[in-house]
Structures are given as C-alpha cells and as structure tokens.
C-alpha atoms as a PDB file:
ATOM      1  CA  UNK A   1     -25.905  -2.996 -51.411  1.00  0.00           C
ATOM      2  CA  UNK A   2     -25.132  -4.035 -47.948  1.00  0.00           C
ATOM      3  CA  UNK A   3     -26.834  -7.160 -46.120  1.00  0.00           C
ATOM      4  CA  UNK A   4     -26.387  -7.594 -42.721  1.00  0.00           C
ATOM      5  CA  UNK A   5     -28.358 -10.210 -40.340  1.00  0.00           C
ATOM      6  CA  UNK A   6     -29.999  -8.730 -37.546  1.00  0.00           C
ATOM      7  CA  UNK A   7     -31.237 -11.801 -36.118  1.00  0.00           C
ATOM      8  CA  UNK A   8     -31.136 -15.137 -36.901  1.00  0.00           C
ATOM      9  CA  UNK A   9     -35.065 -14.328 -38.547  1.00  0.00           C
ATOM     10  CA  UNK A  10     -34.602 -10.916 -39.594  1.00  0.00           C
ATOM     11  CA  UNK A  11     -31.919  -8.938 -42.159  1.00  0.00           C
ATOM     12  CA  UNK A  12     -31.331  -5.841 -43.486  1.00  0.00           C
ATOM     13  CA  UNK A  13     -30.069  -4.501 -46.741  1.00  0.00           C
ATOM     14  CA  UNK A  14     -28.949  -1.017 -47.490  1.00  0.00           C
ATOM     15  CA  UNK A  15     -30.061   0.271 -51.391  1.00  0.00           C
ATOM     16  CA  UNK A  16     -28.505   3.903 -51.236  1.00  0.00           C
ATOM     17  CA  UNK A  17     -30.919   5.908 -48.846  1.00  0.00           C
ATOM     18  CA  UNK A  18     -33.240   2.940 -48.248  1.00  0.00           C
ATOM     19  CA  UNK A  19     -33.206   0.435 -45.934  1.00  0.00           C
ATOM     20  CA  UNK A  20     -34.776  -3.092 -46.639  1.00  0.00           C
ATOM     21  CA  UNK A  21     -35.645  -5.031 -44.246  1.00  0.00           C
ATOM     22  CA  UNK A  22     -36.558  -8.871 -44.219  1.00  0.00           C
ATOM     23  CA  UNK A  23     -38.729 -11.048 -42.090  1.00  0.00           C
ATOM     24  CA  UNK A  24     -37.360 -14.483 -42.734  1.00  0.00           C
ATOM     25  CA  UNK A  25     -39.080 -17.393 -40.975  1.00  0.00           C
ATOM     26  CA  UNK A  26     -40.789 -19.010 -43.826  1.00  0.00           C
ATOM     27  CA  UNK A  27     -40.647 -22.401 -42.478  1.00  0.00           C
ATOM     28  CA  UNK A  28     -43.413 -20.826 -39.713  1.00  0.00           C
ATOM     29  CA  UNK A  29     -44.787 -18.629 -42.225  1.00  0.00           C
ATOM     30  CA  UNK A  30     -42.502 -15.932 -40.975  1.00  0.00           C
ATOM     31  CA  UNK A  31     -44.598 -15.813 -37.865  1.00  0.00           C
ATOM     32  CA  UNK A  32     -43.503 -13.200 -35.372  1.00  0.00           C
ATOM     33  CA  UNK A  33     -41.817 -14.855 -32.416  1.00  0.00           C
ATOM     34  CA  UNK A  34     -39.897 -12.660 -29.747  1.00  0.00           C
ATOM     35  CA  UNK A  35     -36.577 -13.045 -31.732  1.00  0.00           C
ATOM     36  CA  UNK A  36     -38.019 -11.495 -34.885  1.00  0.00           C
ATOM     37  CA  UNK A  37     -39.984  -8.553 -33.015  1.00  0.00           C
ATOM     38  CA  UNK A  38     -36.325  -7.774 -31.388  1.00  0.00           C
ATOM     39  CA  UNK A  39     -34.783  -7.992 -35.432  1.00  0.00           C
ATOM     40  CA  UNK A  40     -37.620  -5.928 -36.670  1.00  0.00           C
ATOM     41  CA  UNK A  41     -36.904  -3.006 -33.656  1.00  0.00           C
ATOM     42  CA  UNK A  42     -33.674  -3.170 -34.155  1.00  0.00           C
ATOM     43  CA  UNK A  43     -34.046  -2.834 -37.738  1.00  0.00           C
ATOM     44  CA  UNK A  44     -36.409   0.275 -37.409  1.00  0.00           C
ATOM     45  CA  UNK A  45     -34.342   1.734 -35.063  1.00  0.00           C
ATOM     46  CA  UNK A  46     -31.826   2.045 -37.316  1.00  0.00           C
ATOM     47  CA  UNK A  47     -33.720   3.272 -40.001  1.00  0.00           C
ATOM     48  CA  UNK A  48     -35.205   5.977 -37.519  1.00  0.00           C
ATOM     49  CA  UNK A  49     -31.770   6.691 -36.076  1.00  0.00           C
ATOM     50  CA  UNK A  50     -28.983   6.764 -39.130  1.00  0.00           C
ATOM     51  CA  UNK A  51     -29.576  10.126 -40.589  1.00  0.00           C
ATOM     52  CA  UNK A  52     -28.446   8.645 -44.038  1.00  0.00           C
ATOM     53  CA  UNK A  53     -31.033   6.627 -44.354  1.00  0.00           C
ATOM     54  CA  UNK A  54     -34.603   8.014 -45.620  1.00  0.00           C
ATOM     55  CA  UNK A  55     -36.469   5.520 -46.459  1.00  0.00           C
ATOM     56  CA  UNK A  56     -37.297   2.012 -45.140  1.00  0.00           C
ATOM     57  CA  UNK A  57     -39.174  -1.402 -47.043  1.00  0.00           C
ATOM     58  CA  UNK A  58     -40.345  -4.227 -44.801  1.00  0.00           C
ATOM     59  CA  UNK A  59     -40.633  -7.096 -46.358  1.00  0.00           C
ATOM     60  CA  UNK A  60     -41.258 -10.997 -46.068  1.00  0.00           C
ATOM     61  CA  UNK A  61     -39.595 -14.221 -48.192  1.00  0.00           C
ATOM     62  CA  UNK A  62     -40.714 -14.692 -51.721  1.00  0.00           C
ATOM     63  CA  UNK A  63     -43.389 -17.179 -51.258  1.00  0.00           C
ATOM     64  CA  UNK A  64     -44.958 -15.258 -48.285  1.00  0.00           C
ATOM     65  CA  UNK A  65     -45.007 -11.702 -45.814  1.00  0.00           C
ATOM     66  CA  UNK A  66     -45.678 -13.006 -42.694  1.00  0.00           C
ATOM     67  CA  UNK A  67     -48.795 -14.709 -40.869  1.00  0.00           C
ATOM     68  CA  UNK A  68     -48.681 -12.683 -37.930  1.00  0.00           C
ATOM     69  CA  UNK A  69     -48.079 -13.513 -34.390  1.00  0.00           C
ATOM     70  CA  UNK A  70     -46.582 -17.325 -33.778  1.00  0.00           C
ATOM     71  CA  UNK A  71     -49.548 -17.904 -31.081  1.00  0.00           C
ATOM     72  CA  UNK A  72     -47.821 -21.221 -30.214  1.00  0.00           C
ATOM     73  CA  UNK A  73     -44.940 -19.286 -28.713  1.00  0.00           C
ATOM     74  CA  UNK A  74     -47.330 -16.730 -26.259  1.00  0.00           C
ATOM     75  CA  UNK A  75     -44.231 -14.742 -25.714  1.00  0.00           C
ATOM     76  CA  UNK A  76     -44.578 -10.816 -25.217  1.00  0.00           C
ATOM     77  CA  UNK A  77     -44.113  -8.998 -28.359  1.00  0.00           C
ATOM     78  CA  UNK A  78     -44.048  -5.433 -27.116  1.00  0.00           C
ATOM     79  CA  UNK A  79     -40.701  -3.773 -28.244  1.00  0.00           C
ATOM     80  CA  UNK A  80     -39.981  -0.302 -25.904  1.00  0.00           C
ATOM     81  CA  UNK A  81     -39.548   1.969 -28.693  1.00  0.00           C
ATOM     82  CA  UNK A  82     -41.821  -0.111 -31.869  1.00  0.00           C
ATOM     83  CA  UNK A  83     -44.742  -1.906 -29.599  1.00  0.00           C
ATOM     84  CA  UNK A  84     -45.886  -4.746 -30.718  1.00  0.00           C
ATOM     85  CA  UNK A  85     -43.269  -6.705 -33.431  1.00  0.00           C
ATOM     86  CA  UNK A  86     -40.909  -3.772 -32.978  1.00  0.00           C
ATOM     87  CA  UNK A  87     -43.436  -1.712 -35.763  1.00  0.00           C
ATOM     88  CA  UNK A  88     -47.234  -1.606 -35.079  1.00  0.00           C
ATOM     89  CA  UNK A  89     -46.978   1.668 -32.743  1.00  0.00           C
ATOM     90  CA  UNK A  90     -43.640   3.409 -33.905  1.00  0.00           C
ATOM     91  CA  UNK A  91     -43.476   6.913 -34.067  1.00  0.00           C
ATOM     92  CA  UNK A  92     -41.768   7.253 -36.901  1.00  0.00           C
ATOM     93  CA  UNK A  93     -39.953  10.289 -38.824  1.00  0.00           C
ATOM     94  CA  UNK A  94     -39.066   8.672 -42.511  1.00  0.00           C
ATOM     95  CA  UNK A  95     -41.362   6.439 -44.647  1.00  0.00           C
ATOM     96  CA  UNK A  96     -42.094   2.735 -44.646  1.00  0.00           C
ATOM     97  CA  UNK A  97     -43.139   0.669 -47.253  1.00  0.00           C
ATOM     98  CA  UNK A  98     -44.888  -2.882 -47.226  1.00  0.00           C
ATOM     99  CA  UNK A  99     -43.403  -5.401 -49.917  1.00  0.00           C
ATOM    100  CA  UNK A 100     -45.504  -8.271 -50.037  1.00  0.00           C
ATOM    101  CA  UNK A 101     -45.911 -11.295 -51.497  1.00  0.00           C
ATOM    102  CA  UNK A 102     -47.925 -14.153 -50.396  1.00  0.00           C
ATOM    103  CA  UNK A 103     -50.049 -14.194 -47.418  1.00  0.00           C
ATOM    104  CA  UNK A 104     -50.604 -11.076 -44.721  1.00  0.00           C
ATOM    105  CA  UNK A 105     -52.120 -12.443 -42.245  1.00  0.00           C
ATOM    106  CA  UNK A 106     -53.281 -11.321 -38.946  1.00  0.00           C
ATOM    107  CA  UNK A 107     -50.793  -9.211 -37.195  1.00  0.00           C
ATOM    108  CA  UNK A 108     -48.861  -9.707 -41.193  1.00  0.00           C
ATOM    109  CA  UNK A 109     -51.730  -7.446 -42.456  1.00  0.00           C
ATOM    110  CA  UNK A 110     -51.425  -5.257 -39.409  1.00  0.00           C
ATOM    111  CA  UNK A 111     -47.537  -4.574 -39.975  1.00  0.00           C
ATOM    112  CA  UNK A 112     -48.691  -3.611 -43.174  1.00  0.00           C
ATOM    113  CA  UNK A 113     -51.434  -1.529 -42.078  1.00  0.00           C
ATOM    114  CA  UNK A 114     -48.921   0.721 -40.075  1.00  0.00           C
ATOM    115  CA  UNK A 115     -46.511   1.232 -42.711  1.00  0.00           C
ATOM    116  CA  UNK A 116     -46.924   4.368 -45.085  1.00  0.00           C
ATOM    117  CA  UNK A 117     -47.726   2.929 -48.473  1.00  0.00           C
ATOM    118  CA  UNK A 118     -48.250  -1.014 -49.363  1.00  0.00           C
ATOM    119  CA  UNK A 119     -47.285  -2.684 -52.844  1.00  0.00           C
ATOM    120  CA  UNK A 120     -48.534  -6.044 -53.344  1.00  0.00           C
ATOM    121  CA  UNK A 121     -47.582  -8.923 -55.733  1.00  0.00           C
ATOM    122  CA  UNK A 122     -50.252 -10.552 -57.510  1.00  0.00           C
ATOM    123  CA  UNK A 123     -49.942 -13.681 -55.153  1.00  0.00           C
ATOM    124  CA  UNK A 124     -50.826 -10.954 -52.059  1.00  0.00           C
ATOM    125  CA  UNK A 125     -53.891 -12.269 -49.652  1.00  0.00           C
ATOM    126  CA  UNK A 126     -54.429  -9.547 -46.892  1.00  0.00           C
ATOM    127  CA  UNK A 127     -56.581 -11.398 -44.221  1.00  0.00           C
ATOM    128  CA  UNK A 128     -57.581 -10.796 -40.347  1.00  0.00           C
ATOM    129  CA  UNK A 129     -58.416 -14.437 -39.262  1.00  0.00           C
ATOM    130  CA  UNK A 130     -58.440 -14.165 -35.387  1.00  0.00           C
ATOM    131  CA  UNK A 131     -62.097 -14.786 -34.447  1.00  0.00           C
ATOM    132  CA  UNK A 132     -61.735 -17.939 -36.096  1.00  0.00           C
ATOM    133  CA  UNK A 133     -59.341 -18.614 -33.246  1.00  0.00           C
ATOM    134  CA  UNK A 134     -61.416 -16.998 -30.857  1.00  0.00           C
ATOM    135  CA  UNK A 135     -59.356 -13.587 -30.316  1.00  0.00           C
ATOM    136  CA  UNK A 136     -59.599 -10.779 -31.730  1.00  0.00           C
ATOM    137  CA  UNK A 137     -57.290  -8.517 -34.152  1.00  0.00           C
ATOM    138  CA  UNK A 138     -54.783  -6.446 -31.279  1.00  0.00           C
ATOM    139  CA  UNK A 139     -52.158  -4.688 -33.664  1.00  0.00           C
ATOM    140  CA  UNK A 140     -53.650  -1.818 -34.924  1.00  0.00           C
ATOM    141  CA  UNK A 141     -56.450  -3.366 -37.506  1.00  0.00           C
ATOM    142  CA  UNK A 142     -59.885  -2.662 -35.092  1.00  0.00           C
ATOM    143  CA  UNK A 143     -59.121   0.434 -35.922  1.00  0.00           C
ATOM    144  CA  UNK A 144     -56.684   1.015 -39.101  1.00  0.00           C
ATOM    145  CA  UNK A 145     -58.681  -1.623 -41.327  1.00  0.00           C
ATOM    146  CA  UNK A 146     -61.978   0.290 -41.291  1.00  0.00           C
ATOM    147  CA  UNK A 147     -59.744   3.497 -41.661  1.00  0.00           C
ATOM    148  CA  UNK A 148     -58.422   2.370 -44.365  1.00  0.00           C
ATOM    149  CA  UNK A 149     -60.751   0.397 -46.246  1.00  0.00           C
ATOM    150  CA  UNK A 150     -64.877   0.968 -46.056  1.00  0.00           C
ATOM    151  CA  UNK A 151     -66.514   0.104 -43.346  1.00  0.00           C
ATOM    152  CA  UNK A 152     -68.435  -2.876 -44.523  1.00  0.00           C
ATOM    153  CA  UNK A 153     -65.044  -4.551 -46.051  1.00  0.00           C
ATOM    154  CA  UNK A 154     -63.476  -3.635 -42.871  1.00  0.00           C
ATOM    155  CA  UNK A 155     -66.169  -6.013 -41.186  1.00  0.00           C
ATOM    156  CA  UNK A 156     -66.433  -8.459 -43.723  1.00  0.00           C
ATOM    157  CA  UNK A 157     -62.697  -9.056 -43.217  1.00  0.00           C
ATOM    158  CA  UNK A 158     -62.817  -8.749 -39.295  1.00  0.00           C
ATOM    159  CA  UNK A 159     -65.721 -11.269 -39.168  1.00  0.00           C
ATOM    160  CA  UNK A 160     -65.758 -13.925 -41.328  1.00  0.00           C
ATOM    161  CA  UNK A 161     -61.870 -14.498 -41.713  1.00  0.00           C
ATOM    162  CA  UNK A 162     -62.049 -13.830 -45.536  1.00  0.00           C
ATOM    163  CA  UNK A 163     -59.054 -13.094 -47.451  1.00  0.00           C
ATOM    164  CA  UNK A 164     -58.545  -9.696 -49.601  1.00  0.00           C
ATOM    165  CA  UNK A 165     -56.675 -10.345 -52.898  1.00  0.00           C
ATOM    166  CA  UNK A 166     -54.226  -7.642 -54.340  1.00  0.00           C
ATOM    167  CA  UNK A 167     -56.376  -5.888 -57.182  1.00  0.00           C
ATOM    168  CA  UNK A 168     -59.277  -5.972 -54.537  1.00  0.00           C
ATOM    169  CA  UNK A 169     -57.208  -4.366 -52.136  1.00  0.00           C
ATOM    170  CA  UNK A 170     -55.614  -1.692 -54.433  1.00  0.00           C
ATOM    171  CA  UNK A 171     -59.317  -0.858 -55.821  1.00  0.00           C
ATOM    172  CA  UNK A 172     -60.453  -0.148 -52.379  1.00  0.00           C
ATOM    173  CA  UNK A 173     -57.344   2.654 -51.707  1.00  0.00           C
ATOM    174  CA  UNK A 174     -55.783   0.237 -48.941  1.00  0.00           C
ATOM    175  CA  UNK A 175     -53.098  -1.186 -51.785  1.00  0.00           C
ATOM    176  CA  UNK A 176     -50.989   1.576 -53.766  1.00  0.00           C
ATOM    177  CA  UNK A 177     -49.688  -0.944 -56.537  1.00  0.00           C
ATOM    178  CA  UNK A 178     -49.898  -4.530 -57.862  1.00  0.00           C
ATOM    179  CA  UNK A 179     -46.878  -6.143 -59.354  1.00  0.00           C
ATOM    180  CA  UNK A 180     -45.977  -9.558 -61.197  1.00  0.00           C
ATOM    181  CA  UNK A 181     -45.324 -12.106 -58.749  1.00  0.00           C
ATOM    182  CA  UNK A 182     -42.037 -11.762 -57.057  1.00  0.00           C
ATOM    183  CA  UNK A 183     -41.833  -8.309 -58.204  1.00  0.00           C
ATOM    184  CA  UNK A 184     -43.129  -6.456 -54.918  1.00  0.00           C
ATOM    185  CA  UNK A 185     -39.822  -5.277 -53.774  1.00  0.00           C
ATOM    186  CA  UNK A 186     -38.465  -4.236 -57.296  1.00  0.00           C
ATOM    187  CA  UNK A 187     -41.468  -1.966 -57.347  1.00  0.00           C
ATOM    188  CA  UNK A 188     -41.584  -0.994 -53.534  1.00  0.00           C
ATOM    189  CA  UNK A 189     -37.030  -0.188 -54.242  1.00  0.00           C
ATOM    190  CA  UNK A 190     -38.472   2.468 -57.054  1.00  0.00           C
ATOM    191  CA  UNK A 191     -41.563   3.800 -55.228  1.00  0.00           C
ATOM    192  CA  UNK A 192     -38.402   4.523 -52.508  1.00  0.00           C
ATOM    193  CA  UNK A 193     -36.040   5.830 -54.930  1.00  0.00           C
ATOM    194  CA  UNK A 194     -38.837   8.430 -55.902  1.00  0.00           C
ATOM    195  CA  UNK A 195     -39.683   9.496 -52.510  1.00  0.00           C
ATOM    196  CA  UNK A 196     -35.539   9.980 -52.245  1.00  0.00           C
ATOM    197  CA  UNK A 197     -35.707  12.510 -54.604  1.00  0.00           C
ATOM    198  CA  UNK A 198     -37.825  14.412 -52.456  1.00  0.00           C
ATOM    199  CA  UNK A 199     -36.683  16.920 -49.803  1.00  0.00           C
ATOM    200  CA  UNK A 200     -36.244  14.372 -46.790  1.00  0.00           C
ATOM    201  CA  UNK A 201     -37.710  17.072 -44.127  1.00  0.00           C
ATOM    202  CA  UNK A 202     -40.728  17.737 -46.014  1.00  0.00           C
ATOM    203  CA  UNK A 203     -41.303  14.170 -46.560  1.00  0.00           C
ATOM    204  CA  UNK A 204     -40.863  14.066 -42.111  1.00  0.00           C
ATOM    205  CA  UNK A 205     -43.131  16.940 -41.804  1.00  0.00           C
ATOM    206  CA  UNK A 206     -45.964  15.842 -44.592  1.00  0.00           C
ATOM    207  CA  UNK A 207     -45.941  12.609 -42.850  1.00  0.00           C
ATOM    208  CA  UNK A 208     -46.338  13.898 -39.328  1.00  0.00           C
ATOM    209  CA  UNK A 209     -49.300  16.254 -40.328  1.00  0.00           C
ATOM    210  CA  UNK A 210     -51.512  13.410 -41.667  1.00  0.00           C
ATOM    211  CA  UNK A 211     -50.428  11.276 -38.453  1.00  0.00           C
ATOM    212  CA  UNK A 212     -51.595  14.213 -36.392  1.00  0.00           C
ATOM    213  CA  UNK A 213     -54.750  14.163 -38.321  1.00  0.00           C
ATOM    214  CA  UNK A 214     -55.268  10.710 -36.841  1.00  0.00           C
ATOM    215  CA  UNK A 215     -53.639  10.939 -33.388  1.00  0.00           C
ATOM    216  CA  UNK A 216     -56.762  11.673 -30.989  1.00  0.00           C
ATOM    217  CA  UNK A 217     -58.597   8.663 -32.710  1.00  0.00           C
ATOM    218  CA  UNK A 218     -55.561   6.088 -32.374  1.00  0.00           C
ATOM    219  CA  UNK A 219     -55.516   6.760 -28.879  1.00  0.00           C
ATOM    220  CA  UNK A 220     -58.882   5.884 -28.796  1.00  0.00           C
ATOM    221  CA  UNK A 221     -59.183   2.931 -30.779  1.00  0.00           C
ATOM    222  CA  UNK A 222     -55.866   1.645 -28.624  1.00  0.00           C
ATOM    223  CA  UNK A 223     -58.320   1.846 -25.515  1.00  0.00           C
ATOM    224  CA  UNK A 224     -61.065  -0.332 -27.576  1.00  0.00           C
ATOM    225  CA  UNK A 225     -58.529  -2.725 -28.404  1.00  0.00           C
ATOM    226  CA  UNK A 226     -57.387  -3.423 -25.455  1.00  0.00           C
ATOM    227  CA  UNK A 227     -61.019  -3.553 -24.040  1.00  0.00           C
ATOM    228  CA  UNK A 228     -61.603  -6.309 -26.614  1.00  0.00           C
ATOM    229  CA  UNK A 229     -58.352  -7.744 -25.720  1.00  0.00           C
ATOM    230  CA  UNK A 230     -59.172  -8.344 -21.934  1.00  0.00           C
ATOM    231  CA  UNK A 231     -62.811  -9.627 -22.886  1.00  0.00           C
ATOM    232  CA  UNK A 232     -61.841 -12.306 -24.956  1.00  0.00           C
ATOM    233  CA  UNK A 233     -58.924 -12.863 -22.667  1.00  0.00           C
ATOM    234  CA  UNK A 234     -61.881 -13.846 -20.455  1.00  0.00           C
ATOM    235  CA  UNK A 235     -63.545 -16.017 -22.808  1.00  0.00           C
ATOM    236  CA  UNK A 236     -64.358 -19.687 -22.532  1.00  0.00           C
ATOM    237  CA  UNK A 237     -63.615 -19.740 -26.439  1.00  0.00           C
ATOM    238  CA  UNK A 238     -60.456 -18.567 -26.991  1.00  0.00           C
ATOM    239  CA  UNK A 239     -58.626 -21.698 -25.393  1.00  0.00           C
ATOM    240  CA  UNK A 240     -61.749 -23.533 -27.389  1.00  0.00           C
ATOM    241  CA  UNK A 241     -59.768 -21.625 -30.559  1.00  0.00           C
ATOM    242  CA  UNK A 242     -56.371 -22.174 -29.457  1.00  0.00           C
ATOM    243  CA  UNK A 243     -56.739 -25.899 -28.834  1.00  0.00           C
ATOM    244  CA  UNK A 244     -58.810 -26.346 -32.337  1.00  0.00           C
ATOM    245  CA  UNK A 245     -56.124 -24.096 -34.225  1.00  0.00           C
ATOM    246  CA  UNK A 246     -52.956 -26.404 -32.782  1.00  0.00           C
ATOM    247  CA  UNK A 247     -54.899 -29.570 -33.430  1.00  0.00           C
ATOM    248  CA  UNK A 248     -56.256 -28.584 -36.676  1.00  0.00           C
ATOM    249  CA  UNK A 249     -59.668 -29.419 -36.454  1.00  0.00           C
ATOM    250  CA  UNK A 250     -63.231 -27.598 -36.416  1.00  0.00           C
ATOM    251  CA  UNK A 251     -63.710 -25.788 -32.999  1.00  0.00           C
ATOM    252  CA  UNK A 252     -66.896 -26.260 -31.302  1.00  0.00           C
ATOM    253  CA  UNK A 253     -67.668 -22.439 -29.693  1.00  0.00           C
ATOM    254  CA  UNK A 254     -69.712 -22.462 -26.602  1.00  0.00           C
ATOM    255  CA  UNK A 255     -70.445 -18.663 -27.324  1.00  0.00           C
ATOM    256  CA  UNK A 256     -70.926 -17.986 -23.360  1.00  0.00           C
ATOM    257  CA  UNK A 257     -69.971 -14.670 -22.400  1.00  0.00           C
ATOM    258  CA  UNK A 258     -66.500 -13.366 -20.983  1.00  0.00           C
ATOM    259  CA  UNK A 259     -66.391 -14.418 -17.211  1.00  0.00           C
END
C-alpha cells in the first residue's frame, strides 16, 4: 500500500493494480471546492495514465462521501481533462468504483452516478436536493438518474429532495452491493481485485461499447442541462435558495419565471 496526498483534501492509495482515491473534507461534508476538483483530476489522471494501474475506487471519509458542490465557494469546477470535480465527464479507459458511506448528495450522488459500479454501506443516503435551493442537478443526474433508476424514482428524487437509502437503491439496479457500515471500501478493494483478474483490454473495450451505447444521448442530455442551467441561472429564486440555504431558514419562492 502506498498513500500519497494529492491535495491538502484529496489522497490516493495504491492496493496492487487499484488505485483508491479519497475525498477528505469532512468538516464541509467533503464538499467539492476548486482544490478538491484539482486532487480528484489529478488523481484520475493518474489512474487513466499509469499503465499499471487498472482499476480505480473513489471514495469519501468514514462518516460521509461527499455533499456535492461547496455552493458557498461559487468557484469553477470544470477540470480540462475530468469536467466538472475532475470526474463527472471523463472519458475514461479502466473502471471506477463508488465507495460510499454516509451521505451522496447532489453533485456526491452525481460522482457516483459516473463511476462504473457503486457499493454502498448501510449508512448510504443517495439524494439530489438542488431545487430545494432553487437550482437544478448540473453533473450528469438530469440525465444519468432516470437512466439508471425508473423514471418515476428518478423524479421523485429530482423533485422533492428525498433521500434513497442503500437496499432501496441496490433493489432498483442503481446500487451493485450493500455492506456493514464502514465496510464499503473493503467490499469495493474485492469487487476491484476481481475485475483484476480479468484481461485489462477487454475490461477497456467492454466498457467502451456500453459507453458508446449511450454516447448520442449524453450529448443530448448535456445540451438539456445546460438549458436548465441558464434558466434557473435567470431565476428570481435561486438567490431566494441561496440566501435561505446559507441562513438556514425556510425560503419563501416567488415562483416567477426566468427573466
């Protein structure tokens, strides 16, 4: 085992072929600020680049995964070779596995949403609160969540800022296993060690076949994201949301249209 800091907020640890990496902010939830998107693409891009290395886990601290972007910062989170948090639109060649434990939240649930397979703890809660900050979901999930759950989940989740617990999630196909608490990476480290025993070039090309399945529609549902994005950009209520969210209290939504 190898650990090495990438960042103040983010680490890696080498496990043979695989490549852990750790989002570790907990005392903001590990909320993605521009120092942890740079850890996480630097991260991946050693994971993409190091030919040893075949498989990668991205994972959170013990008591949580990460609650998405840290909206108090408003700093741009677009990485040049990951987009948004260094992962959310990587083209990637090896496999990436979720570990999480704890909350997903937001652009947390989306990170996990673009990774290959997902194992959850029992304390897991996978979650898409933005319009109850008046915004919208931009990483990936407007289109990914009803991909990978069904449709009416998908919306119950985008629209009502309800949570999705672990045995829910794996019943519904979006979860591939449930552990003990604190057990998420134990399980994720031998879900890795099985794909390692795999040919690592059919493993690349299996992987890019079912992403060219999907390719067409991402590019579409990246356009109606970022049409969402610039109409709520243009919203009276999302500094309503904003304001409520940093002062803690109930926001009062004038529901007038963008401008």
């Amino acid at each position: 085992m190898d650990y090495s800091p990438i960042m103040s907020t983010v680490s890696t640890e080498r496990h043979d072929r695989v490549l852990i990496v750790r989002i570790e902010r907990e005392e903001r939830r590990n909320a993605i600020n521009r120092e942890t998107a740079e850890g996480i693409e630097a991260a991946l891009n050693l994971l993409d680049d190091d030919p040893s290395l075949w498989v990668g886990i991205i994972t959170g601290t013990p008591n949580i995964f990460c609650a998405g972007t840290d909206i108090r910062e408003r700093a741009d989170l677009r990485m040049p070779r990951g987009g948004e948090y260094g992962v959310i639109r990587r083209q990637r060649n090896k496999p990436l596995i979720a570990a999480v434990e704890g909350y997903a939240l937001g652009g947390g649930f989306e990170i996990a949403l673009a990774c290959d397979l997902i194992v959850a703890s029992a304390t897991a809660q996978f979650g898409l609160p933005e319009t109850k900050r008046g915004l919208v979901a931009t990483s990936g999930a407007l289109f990914r969540a009803p991909r990978a759950l069904p449709i009416n989940v998908a919306r119950e989740l985008l629209i009502t800022g309800r949570t999705l617990d672990p045995d829910r999630a794996k019943d519904l196909g979006v979860v591939n296993a449930v552990t003990a608490p604190g057990k998420a990476l134990d399980e994720a480290l031998v879900m890795a060690a099985e794909i390692c025993e795999s040919s690592p070039t059919s493993v690349s090309l299996s992987l890019k076949a079912i992403d060219a399945l999907y390719a067409e529609a991402d590019t579409a549902g990246w356009t109606i994201t970022d049409d969402a994005k610039d109409a709520v950009l243009r919203s009276p209520d999302i500094a309503e949301g904003l304001d409520a969210f940093a002062s803690r209290r109930t926001p009062q939504w004038s529901g007038l249209p963008p401008t």
